[in-house]
C-alpha atoms as a PDB file:
ATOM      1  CA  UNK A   1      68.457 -87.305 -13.606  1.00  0.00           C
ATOM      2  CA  UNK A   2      71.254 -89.806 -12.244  1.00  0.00           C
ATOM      3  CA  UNK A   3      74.432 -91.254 -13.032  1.00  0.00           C
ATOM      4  CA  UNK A   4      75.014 -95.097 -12.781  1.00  0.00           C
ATOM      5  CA  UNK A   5      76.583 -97.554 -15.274  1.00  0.00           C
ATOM      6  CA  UNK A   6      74.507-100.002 -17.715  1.00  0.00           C
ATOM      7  CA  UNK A   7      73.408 -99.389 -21.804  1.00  0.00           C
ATOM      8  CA  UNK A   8      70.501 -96.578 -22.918  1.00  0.00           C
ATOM      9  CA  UNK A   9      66.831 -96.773 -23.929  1.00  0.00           C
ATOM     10  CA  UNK A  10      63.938 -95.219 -23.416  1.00  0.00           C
ATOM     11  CA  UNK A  11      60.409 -96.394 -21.597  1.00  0.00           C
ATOM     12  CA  UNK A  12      57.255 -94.965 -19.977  1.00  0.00           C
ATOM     13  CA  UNK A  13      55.609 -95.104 -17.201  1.00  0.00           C
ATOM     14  CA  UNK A  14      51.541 -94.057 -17.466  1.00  0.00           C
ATOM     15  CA  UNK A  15      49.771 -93.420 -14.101  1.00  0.00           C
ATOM     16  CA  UNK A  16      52.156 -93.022 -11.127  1.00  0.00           C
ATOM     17  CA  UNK A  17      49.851 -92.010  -8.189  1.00  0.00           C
ATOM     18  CA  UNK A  18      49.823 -88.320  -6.749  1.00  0.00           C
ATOM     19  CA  UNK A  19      48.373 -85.479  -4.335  1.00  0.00           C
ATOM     20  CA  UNK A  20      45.987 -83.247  -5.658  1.00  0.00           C
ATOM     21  CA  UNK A  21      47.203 -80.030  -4.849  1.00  0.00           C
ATOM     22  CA  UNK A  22      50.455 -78.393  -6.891  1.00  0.00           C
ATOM     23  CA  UNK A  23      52.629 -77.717  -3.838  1.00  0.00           C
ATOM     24  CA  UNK A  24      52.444 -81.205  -2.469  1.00  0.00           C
ATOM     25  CA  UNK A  25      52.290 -82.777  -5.923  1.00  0.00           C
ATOM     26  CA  UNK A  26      55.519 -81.669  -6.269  1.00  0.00           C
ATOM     27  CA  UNK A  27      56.729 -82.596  -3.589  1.00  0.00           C
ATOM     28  CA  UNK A  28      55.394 -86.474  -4.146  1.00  0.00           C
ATOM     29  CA  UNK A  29      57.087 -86.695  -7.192  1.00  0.00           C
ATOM     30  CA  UNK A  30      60.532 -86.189  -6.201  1.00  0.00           C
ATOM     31  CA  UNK A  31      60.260 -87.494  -3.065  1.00  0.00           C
ATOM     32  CA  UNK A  32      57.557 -90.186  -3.278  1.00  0.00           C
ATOM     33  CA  UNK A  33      55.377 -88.405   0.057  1.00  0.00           C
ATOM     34  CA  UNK A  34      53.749 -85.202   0.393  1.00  0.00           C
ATOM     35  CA  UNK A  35      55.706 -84.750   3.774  1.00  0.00           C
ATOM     36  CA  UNK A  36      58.443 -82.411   3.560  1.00  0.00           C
ATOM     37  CA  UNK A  37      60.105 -83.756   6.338  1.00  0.00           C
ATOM     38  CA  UNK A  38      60.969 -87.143   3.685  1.00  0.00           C
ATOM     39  CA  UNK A  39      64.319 -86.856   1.904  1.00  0.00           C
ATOM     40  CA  UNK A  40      63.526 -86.062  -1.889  1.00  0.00           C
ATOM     41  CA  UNK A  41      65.050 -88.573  -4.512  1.00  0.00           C
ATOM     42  CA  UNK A  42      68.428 -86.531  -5.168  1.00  0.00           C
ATOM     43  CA  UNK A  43      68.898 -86.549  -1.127  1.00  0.00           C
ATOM     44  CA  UNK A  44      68.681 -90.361  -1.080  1.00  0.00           C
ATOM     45  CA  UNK A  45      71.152 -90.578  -4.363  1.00  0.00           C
ATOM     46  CA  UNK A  46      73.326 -88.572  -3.291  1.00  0.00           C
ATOM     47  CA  UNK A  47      73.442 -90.555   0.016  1.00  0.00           C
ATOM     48  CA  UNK A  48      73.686 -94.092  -1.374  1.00  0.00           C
ATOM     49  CA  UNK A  49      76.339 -93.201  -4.010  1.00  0.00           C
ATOM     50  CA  UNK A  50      77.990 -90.165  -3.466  1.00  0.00           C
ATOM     51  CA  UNK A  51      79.256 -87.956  -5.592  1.00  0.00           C
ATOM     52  CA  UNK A  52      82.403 -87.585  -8.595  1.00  0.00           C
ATOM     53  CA  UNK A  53      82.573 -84.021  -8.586  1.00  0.00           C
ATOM     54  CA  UNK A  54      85.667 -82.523  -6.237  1.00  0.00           C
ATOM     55  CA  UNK A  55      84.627 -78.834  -6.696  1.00  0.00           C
ATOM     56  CA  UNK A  56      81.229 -78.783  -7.266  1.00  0.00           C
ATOM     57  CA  UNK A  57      77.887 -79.858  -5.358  1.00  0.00           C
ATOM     58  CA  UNK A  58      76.772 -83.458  -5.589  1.00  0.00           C
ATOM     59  CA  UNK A  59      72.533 -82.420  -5.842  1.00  0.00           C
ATOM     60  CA  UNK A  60      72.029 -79.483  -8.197  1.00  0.00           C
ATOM     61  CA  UNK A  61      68.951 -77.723  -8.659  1.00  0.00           C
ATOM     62  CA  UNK A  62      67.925 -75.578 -11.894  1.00  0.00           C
ATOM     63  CA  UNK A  63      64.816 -74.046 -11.896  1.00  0.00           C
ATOM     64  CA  UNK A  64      62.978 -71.813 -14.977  1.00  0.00           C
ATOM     65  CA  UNK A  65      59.962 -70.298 -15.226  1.00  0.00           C
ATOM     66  CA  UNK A  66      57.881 -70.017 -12.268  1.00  0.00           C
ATOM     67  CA  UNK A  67      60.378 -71.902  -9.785  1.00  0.00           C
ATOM     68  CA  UNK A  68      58.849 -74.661  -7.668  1.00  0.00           C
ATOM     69  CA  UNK A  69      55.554 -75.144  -5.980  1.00  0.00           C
ATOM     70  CA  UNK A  70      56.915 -76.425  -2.464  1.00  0.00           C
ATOM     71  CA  UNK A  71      59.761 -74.384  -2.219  1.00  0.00           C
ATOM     72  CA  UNK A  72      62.263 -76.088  -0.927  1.00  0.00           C
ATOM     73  CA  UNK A  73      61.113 -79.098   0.499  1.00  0.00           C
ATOM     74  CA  UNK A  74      61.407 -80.642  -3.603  1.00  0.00           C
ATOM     75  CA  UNK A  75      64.966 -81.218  -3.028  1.00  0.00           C
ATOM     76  CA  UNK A  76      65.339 -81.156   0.302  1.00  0.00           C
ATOM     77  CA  UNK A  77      67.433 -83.705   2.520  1.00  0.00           C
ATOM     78  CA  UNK A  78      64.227 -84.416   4.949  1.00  0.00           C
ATOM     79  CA  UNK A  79      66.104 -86.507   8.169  1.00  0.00           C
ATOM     80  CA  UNK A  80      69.437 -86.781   6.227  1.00  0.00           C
ATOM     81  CA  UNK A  81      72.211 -84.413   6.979  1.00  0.00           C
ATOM     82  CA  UNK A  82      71.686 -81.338   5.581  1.00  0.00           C
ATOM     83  CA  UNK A  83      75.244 -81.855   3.223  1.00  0.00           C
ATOM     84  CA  UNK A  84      72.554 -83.973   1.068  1.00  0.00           C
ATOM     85  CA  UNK A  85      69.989 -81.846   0.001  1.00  0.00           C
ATOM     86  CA  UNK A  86      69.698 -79.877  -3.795  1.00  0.00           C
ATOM     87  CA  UNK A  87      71.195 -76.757  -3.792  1.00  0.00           C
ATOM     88  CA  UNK A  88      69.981 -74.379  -6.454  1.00  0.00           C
ATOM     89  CA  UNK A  89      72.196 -72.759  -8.917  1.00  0.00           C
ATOM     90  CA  UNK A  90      72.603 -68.862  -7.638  1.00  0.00           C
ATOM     91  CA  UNK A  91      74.299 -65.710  -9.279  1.00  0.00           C
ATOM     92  CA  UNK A  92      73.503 -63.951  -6.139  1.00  0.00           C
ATOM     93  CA  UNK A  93      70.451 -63.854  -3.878  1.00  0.00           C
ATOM     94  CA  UNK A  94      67.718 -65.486  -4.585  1.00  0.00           C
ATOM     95  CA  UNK A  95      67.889 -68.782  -7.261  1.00  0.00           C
ATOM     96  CA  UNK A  96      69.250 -68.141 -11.088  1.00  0.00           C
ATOM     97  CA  UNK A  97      65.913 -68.238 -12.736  1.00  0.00           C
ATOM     98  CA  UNK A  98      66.943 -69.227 -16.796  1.00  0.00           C
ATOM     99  CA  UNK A  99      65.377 -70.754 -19.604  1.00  0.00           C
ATOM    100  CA  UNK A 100      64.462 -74.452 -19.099  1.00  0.00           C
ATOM    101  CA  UNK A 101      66.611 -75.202 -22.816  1.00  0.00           C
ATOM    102  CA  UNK A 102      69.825 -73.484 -21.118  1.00  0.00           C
ATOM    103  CA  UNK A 103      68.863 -75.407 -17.569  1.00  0.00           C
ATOM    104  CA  UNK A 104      68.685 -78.708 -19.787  1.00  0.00           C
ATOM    105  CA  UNK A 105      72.421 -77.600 -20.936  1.00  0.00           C
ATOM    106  CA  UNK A 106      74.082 -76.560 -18.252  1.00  0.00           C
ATOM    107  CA  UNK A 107      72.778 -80.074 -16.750  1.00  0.00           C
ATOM    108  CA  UNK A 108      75.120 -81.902 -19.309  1.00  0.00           C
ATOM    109  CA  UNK A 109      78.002 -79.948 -18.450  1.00  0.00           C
ATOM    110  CA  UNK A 110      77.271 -80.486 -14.878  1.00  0.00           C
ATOM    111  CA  UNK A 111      76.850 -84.293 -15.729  1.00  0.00           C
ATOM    112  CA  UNK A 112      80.228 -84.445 -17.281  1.00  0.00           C
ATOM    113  CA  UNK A 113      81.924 -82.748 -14.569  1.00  0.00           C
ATOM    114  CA  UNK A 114      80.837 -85.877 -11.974  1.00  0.00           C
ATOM    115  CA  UNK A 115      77.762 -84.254 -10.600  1.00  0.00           C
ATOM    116  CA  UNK A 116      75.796 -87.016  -9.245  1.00  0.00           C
ATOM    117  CA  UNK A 117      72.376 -85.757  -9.451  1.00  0.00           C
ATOM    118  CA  UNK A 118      70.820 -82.705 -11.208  1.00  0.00           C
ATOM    119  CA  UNK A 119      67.389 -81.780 -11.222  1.00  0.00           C
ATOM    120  CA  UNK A 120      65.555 -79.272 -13.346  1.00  0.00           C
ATOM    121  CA  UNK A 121      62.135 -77.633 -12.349  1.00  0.00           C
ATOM    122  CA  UNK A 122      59.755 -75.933 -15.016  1.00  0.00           C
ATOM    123  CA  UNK A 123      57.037 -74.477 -13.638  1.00  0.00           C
ATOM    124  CA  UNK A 124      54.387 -72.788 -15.518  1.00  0.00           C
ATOM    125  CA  UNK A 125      50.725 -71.973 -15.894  1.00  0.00           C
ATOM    126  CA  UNK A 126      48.264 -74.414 -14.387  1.00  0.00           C
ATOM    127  CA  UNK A 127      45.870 -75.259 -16.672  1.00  0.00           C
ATOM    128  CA  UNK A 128      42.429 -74.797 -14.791  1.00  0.00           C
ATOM    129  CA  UNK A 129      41.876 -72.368 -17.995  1.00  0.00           C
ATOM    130  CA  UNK A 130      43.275 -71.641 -20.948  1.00  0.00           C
ATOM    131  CA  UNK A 131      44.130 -75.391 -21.366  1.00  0.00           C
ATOM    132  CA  UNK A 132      44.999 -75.173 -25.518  1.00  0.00           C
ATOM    133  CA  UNK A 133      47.311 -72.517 -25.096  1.00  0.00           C
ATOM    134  CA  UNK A 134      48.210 -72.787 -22.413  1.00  0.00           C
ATOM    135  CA  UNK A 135      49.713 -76.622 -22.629  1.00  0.00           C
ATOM    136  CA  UNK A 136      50.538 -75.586 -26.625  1.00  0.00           C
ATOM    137  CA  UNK A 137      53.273 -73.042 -25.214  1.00  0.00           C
ATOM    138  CA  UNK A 138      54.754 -75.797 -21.742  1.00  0.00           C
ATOM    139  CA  UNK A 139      55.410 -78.436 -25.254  1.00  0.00           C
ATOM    140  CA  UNK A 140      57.599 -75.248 -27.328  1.00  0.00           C
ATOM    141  CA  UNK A 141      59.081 -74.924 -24.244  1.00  0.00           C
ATOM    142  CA  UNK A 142      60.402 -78.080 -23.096  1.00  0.00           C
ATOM    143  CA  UNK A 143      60.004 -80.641 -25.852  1.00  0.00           C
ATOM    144  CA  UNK A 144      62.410 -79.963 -27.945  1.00  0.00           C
ATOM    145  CA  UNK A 145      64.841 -79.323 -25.419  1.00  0.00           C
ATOM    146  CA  UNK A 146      64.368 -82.137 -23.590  1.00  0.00           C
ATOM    147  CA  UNK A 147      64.919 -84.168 -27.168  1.00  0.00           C
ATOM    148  CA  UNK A 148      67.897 -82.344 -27.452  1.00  0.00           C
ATOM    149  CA  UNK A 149      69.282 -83.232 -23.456  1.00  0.00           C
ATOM    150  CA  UNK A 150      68.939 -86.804 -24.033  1.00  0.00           C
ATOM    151  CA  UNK A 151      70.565 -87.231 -27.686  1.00  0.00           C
ATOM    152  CA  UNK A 152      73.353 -84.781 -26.734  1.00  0.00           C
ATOM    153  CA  UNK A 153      74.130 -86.884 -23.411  1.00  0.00           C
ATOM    154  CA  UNK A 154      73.865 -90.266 -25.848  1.00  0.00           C
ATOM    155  CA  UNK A 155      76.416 -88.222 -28.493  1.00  0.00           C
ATOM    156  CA  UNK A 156      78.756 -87.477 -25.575  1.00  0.00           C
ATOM    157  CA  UNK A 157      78.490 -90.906 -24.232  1.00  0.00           C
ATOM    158  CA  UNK A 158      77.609 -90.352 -21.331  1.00  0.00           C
ATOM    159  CA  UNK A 159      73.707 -91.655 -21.425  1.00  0.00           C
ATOM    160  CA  UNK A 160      75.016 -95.456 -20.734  1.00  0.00           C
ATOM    161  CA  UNK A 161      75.565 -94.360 -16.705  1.00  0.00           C
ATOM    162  CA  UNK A 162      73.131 -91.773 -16.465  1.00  0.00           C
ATOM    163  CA  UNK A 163      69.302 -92.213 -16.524  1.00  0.00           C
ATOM    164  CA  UNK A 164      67.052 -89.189 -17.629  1.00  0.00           C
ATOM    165  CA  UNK A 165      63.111 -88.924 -15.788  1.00  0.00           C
ATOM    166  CA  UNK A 166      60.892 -86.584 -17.176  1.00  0.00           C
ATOM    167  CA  UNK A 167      57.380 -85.728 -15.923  1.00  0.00           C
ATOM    168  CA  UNK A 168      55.000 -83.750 -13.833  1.00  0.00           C
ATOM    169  CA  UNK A 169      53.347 -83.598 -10.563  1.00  0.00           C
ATOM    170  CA  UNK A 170      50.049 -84.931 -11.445  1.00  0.00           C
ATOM    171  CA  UNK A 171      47.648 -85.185 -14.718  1.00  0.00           C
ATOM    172  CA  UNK A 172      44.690 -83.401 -16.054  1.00  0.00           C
ATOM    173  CA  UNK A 173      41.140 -84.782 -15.467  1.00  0.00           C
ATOM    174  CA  UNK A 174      38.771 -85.790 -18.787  1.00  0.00           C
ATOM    175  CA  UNK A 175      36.092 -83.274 -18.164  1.00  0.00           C
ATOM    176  CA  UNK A 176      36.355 -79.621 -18.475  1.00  0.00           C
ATOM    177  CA  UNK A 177      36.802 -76.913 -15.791  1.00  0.00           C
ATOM    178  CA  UNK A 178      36.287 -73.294 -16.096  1.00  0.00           C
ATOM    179  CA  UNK A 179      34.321 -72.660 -18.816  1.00  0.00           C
ATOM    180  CA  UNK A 180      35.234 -74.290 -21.929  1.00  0.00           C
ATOM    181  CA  UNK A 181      38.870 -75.078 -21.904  1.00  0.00           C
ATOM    182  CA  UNK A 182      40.518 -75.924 -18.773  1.00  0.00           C
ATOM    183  CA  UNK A 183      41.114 -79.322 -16.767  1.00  0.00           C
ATOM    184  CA  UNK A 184      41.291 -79.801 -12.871  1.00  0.00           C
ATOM    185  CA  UNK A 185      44.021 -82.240 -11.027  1.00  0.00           C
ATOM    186  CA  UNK A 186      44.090 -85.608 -11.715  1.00  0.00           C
ATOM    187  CA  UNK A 187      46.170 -87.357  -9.374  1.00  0.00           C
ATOM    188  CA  UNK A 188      45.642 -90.750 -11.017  1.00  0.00           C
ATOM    189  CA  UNK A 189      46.384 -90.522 -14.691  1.00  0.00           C
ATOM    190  CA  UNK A 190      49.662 -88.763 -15.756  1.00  0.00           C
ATOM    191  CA  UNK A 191      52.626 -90.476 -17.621  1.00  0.00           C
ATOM    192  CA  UNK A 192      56.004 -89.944 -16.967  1.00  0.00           C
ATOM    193  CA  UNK A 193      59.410 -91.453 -19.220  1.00  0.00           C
ATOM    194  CA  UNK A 194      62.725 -92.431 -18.638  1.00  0.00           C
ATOM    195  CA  UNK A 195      66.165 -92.752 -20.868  1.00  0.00           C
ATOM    196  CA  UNK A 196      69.188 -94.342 -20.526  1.00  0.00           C
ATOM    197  CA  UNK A 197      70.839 -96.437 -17.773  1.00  0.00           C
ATOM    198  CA  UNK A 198      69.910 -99.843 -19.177  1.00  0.00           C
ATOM    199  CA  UNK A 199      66.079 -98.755 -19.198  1.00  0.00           C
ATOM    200  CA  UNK A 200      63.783-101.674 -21.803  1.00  0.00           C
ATOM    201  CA  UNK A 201      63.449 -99.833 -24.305  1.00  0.00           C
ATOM    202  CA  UNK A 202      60.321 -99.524 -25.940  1.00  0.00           C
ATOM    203  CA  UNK A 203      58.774-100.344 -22.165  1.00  0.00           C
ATOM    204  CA  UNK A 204      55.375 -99.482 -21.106  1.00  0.00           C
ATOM    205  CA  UNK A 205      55.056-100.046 -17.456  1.00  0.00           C
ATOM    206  CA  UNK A 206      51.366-100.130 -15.716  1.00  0.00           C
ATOM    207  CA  UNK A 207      48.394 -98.871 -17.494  1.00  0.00           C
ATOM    208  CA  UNK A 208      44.726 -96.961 -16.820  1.00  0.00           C
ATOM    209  CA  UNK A 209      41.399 -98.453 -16.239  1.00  0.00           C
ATOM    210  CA  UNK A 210      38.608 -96.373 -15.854  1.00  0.00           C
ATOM    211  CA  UNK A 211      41.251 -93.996 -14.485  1.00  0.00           C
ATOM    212  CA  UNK A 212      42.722 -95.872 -11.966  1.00  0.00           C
ATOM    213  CA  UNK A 213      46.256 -97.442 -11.818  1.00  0.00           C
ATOM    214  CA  UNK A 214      46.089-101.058 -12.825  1.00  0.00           C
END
């Protein structure tokens, strides 16, 4: 998510192209290219608008479940100066691992406090098997939360200058993989939505056909 000024709405966006693999799929999506040598989309906020916050960094990073795919290259700085990249929230050691519905809080109160760009990574099973369960259990996990994030930022004001972007690395194909319940990559057919900052509401950008982006 980012901060700028304008009203609040919400739109989506079916079908943004992808990789095919997880680790450079996530990569992609923050950074539109698979290179990790590209600065991600916090890197290049950060850079063009600077930050509000006078004790705090400008590109946070909060991470839950399985961490990131990609390591650190999803919120790197690529060929900026390194002052731009994420840097992920730490107790001490390694990253603070927490739940993503604390991540989605503590990104409010990080919002409020003139953070210019947080980003928060979920990462959990990939569903080449399992797929009903499996995908059942990412929803109780992040939907409601994610609800939550955007009414409590519109409550507080503060979703006129900041715009919310929610989605994944890539999408699931139609036909079945492993068995009877599981779904391979599917780099052309995922959806993605956005809150806030002036954003159409109601807004469906670009659609499918026959699986590719039209």
């Amino acid at each position: 998510m980012r901060r700028r000024r304008s009203g609040w709405s919400t739109c989506f966006r079916p079908a943004p192209r992808a990789t095919s693999s997880s680790s450079t799929g996530s990569r992609s999506s923050p950074s539109t290219t698979a290179s990790s040598h590209r600065p991600s989309f916090g890197a290049w906020t950060l850079y063009g608008l600077g930050s509000e916050a006078e004790d705090l960094p400008g590109f946070v990073v909060l991470t839950s479940a399985k961490g990131t795919s990609g390591g650190a290259s999803n919120y790197g700085s690529g060929f900026l100066p390194k002052s731009y990249g994420g840097i992920p929230l730490r107790s001490s050691g390694d990253p603070k691992q927490a739940g993503y519905a604390r991540n989605c809080l503590l990104a409010r109160r990080l919002l409020e406090r003139g953070v210019r760009f947080v980003q928060l990574f979920h990462e959990a099973s990939d569903q080449h098997g399992d797929l009903t369960k499996g995908v059942k259990k990412n929803c109780e996990d992040t939907q409601q939360a994610s609800a939550a994030l955007v009414m409590d930022l519109k409550e507080r004001g503060l979703l006129d200058d900041t715009i919310v972007i929610w989605g994944g690395e890539f999408g699931r194909t139609p036909m079945v993989q492993g068995g009877n319940d599981g779904r391979d990559h599917h780099n052309r057919a995922f959806t993605m939505w956005l809150a806030g900052g002036g954003i159409k509401a109601g807004h469906v950008h670009g659609h499918l056909v026959k699986g590719i982006l039209a």
